[in-house]
PDB file of N, CA and C in Angstrom:
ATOM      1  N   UNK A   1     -14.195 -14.789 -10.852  1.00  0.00           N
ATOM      2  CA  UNK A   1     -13.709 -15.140  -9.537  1.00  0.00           C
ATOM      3  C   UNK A   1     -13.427 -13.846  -8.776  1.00  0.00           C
ATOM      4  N   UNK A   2     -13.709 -13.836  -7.615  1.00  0.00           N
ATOM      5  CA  UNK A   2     -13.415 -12.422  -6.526  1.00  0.00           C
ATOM      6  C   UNK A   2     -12.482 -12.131  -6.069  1.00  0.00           C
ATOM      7  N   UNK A   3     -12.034 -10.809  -6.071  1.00  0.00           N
ATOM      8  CA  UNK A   3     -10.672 -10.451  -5.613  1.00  0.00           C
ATOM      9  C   UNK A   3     -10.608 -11.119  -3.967  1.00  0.00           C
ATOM     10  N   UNK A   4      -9.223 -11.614  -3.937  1.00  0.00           N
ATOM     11  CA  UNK A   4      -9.279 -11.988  -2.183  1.00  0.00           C
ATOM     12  C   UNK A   4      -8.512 -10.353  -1.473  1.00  0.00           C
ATOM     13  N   UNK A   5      -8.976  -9.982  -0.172  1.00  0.00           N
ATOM     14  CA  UNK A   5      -7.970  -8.915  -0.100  1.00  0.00           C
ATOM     15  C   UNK A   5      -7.367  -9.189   1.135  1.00  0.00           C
ATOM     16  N   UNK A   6      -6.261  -9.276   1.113  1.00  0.00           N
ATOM     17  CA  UNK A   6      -5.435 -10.006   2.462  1.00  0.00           C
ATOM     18  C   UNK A   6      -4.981  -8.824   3.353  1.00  0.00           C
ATOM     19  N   UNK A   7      -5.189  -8.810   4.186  1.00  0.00           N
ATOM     20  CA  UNK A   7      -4.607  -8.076   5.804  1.00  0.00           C
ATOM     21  C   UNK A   7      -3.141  -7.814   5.291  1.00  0.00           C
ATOM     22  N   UNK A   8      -3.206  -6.999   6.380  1.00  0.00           N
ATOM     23  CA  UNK A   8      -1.130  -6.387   6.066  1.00  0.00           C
ATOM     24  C   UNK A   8      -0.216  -8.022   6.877  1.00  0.00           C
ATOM     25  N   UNK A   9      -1.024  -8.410   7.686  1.00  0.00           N
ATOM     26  CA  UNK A   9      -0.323  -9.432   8.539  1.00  0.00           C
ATOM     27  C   UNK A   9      -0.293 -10.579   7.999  1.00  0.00           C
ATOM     28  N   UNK A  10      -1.164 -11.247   7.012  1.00  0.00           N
ATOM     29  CA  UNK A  10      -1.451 -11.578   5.967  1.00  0.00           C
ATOM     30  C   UNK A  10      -0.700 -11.601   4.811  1.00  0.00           C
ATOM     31  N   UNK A  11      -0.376 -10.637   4.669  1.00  0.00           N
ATOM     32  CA  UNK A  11       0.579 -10.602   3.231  1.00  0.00           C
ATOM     33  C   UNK A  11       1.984 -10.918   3.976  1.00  0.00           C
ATOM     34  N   UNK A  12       2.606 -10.409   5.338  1.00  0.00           N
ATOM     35  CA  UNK A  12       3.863 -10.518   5.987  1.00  0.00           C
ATOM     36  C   UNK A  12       3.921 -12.306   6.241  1.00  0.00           C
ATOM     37  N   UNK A  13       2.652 -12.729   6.640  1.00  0.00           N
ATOM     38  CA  UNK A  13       3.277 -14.285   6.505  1.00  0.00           C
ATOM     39  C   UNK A  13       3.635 -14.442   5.220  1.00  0.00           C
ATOM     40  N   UNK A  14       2.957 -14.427   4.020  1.00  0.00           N
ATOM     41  CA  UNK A  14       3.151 -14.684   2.878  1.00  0.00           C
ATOM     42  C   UNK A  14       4.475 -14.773   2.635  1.00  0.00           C
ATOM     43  N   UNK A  15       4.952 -13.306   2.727  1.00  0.00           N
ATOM     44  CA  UNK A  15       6.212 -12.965   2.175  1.00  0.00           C
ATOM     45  C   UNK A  15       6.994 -13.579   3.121  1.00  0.00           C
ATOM     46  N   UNK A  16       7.238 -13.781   4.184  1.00  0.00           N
ATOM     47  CA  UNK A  16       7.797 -14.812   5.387  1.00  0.00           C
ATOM     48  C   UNK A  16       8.212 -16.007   4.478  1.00  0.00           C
ATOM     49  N   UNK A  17       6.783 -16.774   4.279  1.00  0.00           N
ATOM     50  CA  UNK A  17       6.707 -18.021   3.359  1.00  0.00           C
ATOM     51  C   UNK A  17       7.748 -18.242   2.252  1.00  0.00           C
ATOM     52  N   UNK A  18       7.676 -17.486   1.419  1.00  0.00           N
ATOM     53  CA  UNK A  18       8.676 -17.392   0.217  1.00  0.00           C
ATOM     54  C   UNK A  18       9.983 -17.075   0.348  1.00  0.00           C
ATOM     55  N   UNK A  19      10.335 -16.619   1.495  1.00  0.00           N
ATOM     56  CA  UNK A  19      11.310 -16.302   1.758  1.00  0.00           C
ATOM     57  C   UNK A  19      12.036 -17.554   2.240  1.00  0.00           C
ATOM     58  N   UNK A  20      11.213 -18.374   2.662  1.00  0.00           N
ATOM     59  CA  UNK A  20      11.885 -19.735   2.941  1.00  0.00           C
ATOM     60  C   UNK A  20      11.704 -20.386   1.903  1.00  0.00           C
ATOM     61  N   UNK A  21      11.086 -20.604   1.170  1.00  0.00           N
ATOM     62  CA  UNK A  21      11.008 -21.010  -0.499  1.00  0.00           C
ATOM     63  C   UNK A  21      11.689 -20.763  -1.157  1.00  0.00           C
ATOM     64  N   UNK A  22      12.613 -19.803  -1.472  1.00  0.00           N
ATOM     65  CA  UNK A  22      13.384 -18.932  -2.181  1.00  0.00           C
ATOM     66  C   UNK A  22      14.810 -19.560  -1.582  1.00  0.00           C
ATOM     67  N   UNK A  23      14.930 -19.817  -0.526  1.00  0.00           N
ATOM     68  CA  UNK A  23      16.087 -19.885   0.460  1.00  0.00           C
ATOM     69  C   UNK A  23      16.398 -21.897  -0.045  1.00  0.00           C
ATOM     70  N   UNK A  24      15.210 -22.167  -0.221  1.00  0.00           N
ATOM     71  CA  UNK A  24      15.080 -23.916  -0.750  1.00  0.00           C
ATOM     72  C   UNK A  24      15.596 -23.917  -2.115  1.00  0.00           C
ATOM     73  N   UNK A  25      15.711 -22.855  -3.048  1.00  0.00           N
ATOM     74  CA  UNK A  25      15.667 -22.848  -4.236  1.00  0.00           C
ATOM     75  C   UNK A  25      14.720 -22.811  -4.995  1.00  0.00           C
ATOM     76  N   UNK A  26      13.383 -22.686  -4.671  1.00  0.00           N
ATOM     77  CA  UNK A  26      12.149 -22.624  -5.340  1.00  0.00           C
ATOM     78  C   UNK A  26      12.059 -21.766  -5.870  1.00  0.00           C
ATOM     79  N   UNK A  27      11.620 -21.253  -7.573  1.00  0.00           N
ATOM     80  CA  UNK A  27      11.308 -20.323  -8.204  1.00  0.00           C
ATOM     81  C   UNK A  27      10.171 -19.496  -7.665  1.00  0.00           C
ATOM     82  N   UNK A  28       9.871 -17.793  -8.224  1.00  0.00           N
ATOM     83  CA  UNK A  28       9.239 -16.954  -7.344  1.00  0.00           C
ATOM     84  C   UNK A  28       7.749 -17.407  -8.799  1.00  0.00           C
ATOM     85  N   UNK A  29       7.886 -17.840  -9.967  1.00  0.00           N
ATOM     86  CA  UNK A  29       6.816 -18.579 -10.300  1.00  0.00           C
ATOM     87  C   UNK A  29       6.142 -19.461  -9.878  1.00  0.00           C
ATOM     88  N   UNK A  30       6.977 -20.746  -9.036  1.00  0.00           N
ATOM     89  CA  UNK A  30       6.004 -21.717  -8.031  1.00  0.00           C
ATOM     90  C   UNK A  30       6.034 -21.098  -7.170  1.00  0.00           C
ATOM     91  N   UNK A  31       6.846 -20.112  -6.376  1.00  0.00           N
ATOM     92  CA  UNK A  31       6.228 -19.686  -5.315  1.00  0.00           C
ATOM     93  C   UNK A  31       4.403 -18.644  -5.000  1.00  0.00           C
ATOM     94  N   UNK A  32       4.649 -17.939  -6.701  1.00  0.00           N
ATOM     95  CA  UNK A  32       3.587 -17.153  -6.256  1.00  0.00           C
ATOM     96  C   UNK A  32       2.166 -17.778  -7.067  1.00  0.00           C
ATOM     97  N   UNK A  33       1.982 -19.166  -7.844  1.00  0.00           N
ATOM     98  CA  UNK A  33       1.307 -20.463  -8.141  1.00  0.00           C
ATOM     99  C   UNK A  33       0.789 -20.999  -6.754  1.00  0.00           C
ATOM    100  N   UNK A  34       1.655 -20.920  -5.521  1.00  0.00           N
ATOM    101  CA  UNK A  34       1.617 -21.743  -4.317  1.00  0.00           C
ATOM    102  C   UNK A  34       0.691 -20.625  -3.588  1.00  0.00           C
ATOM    103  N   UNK A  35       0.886 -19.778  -3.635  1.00  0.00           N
ATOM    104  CA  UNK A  35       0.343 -18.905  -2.344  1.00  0.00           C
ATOM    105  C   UNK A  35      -1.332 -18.007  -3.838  1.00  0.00           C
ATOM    106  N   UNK A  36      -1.010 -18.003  -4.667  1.00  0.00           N
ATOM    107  CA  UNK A  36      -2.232 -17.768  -5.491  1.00  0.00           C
ATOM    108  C   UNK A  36      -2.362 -16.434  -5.932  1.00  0.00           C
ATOM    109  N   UNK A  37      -0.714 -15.944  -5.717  1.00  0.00           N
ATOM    110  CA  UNK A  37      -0.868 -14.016  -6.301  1.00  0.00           C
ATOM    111  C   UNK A  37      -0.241 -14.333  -7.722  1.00  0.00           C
ATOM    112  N   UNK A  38      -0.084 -13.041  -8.450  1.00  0.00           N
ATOM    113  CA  UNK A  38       0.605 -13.005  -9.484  1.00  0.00           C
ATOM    114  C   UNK A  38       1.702 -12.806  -9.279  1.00  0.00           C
ATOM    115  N   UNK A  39       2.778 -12.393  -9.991  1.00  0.00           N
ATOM    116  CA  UNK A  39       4.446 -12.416  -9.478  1.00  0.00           C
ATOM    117  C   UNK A  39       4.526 -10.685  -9.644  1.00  0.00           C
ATOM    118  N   UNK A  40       3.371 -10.216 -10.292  1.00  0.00           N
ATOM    119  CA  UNK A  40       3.410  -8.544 -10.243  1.00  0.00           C
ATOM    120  C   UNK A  40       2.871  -7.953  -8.895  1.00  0.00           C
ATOM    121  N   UNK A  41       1.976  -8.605  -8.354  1.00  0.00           N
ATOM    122  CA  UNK A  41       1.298  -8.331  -6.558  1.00  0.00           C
ATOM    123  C   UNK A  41       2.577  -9.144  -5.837  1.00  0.00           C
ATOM    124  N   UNK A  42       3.144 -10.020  -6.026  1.00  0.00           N
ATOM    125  CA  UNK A  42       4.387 -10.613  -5.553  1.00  0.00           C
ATOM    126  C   UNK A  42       5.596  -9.405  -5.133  1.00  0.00           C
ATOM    127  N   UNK A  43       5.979  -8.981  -5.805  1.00  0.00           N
ATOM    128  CA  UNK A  43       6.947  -7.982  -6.360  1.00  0.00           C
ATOM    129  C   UNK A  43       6.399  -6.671  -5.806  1.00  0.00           C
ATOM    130  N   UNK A  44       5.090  -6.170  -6.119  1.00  0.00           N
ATOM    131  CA  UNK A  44       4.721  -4.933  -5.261  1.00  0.00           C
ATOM    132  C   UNK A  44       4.709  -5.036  -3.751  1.00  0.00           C
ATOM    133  N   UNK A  45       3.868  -6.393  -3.183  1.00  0.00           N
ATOM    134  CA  UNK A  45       3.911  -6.497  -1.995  1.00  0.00           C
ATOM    135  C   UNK A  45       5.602  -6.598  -1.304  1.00  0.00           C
ATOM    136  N   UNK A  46       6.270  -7.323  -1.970  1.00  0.00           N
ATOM    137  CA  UNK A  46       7.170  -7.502  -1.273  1.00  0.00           C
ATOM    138  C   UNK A  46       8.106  -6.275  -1.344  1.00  0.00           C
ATOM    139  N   UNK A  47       7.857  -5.180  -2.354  1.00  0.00           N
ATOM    140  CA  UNK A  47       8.658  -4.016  -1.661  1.00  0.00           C
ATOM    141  C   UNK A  47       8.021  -3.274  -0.934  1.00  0.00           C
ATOM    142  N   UNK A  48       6.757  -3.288  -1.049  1.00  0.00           N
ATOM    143  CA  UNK A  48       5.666  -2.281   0.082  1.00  0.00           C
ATOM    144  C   UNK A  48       6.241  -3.155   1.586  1.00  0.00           C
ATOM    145  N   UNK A  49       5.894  -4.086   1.835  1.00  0.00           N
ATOM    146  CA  UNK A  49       5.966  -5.120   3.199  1.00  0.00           C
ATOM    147  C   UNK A  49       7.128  -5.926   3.626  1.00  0.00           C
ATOM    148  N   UNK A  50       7.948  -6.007   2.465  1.00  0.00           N
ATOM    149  CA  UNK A  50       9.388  -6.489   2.551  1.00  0.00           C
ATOM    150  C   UNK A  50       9.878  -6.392   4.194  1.00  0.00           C
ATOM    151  N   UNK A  51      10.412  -5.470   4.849  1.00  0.00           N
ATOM    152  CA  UNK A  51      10.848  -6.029   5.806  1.00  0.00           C
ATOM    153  C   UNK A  51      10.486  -5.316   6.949  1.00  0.00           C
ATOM    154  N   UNK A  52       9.128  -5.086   7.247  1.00  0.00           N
ATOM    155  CA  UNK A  52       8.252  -4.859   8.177  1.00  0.00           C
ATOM    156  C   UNK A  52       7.477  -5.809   8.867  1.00  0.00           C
ATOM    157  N   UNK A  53       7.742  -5.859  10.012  1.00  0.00           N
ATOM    158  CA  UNK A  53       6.854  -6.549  10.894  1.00  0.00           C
ATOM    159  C   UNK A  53       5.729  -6.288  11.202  1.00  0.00           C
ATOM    160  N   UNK A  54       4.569  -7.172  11.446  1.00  0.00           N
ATOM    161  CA  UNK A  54       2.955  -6.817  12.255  1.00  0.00           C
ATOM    162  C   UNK A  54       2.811  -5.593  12.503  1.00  0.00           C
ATOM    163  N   UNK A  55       3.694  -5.579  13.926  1.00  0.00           N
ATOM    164  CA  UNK A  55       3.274  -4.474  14.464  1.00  0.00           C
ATOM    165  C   UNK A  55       3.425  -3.132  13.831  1.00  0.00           C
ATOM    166  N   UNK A  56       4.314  -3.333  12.667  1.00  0.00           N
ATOM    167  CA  UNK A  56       5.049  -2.161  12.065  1.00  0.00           C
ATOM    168  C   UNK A  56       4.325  -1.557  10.903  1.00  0.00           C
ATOM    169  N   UNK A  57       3.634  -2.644  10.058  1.00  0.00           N
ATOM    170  CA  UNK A  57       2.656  -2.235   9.675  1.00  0.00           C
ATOM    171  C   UNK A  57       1.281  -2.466  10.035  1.00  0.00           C
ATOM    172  N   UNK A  58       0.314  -2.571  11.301  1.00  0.00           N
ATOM    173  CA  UNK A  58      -0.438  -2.545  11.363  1.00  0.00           C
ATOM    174  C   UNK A  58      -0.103  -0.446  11.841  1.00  0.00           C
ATOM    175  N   UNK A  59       0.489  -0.098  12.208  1.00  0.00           N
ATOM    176  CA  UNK A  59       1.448   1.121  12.513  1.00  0.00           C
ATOM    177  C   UNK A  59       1.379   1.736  11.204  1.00  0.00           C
ATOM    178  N   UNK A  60       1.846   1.873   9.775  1.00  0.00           N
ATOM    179  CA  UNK A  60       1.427   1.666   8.907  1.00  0.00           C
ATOM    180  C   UNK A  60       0.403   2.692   8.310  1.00  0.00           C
ATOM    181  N   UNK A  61      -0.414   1.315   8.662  1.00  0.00           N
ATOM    182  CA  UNK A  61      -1.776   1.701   8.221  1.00  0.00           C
ATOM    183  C   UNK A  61      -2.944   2.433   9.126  1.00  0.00           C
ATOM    184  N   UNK A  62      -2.363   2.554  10.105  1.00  0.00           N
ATOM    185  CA  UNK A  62      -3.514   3.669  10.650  1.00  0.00           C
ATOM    186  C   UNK A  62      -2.709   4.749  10.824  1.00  0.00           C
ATOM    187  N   UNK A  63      -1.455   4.961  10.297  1.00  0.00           N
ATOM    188  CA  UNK A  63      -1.206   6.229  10.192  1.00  0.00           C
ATOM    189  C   UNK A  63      -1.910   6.528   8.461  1.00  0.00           C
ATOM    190  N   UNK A  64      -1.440   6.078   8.063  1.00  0.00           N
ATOM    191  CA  UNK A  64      -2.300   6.085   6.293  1.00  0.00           C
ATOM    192  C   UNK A  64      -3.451   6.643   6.529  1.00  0.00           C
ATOM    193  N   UNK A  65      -4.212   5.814   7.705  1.00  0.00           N
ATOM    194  CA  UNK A  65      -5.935   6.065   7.639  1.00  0.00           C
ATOM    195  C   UNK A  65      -6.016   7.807   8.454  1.00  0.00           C
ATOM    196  N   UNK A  66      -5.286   7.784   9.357  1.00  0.00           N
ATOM    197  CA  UNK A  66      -4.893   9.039   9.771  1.00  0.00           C
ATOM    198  C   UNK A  66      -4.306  10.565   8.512  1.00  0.00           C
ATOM    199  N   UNK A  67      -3.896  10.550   7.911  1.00  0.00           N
ATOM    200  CA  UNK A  67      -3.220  11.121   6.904  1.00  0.00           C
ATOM    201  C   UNK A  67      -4.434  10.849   6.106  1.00  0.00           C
ATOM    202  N   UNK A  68      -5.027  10.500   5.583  1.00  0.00           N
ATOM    203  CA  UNK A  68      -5.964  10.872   4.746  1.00  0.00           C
ATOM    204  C   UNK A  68      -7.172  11.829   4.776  1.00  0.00           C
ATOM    205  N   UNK A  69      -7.712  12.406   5.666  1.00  0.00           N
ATOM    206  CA  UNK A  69      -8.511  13.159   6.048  1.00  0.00           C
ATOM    207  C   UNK A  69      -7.681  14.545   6.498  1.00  0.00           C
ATOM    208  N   UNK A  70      -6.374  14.214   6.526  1.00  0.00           N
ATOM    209  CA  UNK A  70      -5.699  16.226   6.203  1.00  0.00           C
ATOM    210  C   UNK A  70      -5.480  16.045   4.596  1.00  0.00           C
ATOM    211  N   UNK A  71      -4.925  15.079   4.191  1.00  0.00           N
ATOM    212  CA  UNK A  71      -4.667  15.230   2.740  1.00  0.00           C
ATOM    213  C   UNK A  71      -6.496  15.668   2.178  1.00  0.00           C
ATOM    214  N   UNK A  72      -7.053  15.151   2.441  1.00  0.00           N
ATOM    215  CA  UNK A  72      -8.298  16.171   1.897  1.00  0.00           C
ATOM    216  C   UNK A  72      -8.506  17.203   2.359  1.00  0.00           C
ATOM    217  N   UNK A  73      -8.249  17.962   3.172  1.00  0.00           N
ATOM    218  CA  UNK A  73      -8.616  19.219   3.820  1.00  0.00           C
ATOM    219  C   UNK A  73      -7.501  20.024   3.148  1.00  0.00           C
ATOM    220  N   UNK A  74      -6.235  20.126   3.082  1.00  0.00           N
ATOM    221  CA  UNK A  74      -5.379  20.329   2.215  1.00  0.00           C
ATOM    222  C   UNK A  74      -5.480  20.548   1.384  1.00  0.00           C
ATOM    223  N   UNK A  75      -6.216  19.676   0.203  1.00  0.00           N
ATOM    224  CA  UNK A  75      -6.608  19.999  -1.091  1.00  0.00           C
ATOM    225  C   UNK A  75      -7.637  20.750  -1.435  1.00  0.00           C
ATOM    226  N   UNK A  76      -8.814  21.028  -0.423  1.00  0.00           N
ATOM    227  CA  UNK A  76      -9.837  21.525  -0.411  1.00  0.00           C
ATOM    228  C   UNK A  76      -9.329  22.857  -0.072  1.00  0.00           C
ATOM    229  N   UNK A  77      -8.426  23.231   0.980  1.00  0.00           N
ATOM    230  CA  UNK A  77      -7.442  24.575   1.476  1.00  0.00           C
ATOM    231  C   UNK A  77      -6.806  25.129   0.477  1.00  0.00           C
ATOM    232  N   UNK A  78      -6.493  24.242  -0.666  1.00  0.00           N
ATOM    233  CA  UNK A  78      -5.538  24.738  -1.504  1.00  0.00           C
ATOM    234  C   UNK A  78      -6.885  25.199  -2.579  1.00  0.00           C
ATOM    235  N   UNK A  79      -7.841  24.687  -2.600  1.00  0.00           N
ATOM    236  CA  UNK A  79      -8.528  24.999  -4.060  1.00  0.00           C
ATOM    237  C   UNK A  79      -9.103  26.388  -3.673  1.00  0.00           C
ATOM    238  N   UNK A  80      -9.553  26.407  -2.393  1.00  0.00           N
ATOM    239  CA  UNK A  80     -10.429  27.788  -1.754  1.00  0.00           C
ATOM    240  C   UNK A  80      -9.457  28.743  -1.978  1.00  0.00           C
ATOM    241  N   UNK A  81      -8.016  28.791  -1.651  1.00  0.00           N
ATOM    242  CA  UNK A  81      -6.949  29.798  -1.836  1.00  0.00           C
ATOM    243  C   UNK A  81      -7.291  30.205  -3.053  1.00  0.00           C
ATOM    244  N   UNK A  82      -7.212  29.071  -3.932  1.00  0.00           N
ATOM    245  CA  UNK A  82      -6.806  29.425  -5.085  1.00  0.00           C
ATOM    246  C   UNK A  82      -7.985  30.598  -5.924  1.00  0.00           C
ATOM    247  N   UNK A  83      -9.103  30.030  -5.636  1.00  0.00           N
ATOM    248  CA  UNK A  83     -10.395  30.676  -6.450  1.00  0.00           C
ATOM    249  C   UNK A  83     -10.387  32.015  -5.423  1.00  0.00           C
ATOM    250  N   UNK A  84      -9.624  32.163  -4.316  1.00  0.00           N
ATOM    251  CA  UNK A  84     -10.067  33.546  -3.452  1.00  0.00           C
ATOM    252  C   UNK A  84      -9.253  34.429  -4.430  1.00  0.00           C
ATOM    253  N   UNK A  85      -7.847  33.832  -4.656  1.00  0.00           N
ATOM    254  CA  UNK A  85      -6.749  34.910  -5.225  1.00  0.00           C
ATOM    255  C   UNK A  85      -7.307  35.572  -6.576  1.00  0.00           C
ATOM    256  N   UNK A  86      -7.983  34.244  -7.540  1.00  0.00           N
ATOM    257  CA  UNK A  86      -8.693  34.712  -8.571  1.00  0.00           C
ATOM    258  C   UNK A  86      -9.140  36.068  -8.424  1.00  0.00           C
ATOM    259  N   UNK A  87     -10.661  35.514  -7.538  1.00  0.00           N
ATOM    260  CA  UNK A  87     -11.719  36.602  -6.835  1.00  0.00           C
ATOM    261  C   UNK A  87     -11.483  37.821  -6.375  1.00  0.00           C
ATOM    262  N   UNK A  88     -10.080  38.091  -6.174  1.00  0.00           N
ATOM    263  CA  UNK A  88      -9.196  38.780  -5.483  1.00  0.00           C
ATOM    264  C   UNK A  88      -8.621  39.883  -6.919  1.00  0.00           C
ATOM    265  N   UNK A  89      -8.143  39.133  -7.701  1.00  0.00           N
ATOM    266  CA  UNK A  89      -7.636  40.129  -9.054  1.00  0.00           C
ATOM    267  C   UNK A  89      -9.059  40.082 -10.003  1.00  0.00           C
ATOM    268  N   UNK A  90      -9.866  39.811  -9.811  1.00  0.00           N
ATOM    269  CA  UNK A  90     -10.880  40.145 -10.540  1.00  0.00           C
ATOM    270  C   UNK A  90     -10.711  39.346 -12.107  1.00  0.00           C
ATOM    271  N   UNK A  91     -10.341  38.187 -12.434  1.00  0.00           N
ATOM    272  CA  UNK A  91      -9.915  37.672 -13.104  1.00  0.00           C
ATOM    273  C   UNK A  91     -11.063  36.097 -13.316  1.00  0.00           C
ATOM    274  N   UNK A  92     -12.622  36.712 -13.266  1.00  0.00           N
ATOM    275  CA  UNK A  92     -13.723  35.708 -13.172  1.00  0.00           C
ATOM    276  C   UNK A  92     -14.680  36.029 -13.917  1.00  0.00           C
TER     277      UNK A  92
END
């Protein structure tokens, strides 16, 4: 069976959902039976998304998508340093 992969807005109804489930007395086992995650994606999502709104994480995530392309340049900055300093003490 195929992974489903749900939107950030997506997972915030979810966790919305259970939160009124939870509030009924419903266990977070029928709750996460009902919505079709495990109670370990239950538990991650809900501290990643816990109490962020839409807009807050659609905000989020294009800073994420933003930040990822210095975090590689960064690492690539750091490796060139590194093999110059080598190159540098003659230690090759």
């Amino acid at each position: 069976m195929p992974r489903k992969r749900h939107t950030a807005e997506q997972i915030i109804g979810l966790l919305r959902q259970s939160e009124v489930a939870l509030a009924l007395g419903r266990t977070v086992g029928e709750i996460c039976r009902a919505l079709g995650v495990s109670e370990a994606s239950f538990y991650r999502r809900r501290s990643e998304y816990g109490g962020l709104k839409v807009d807050h994480a659609r905000r989020l995530k294009d800073l994420e998508r933003e930040n990822a392309p210095l975090k590689r340049a960064v690492g690539e900055l750091t490796l060139d340093k590194l093999i110059l300093k080598e190159a540098a003490e003659g230690n090759f």
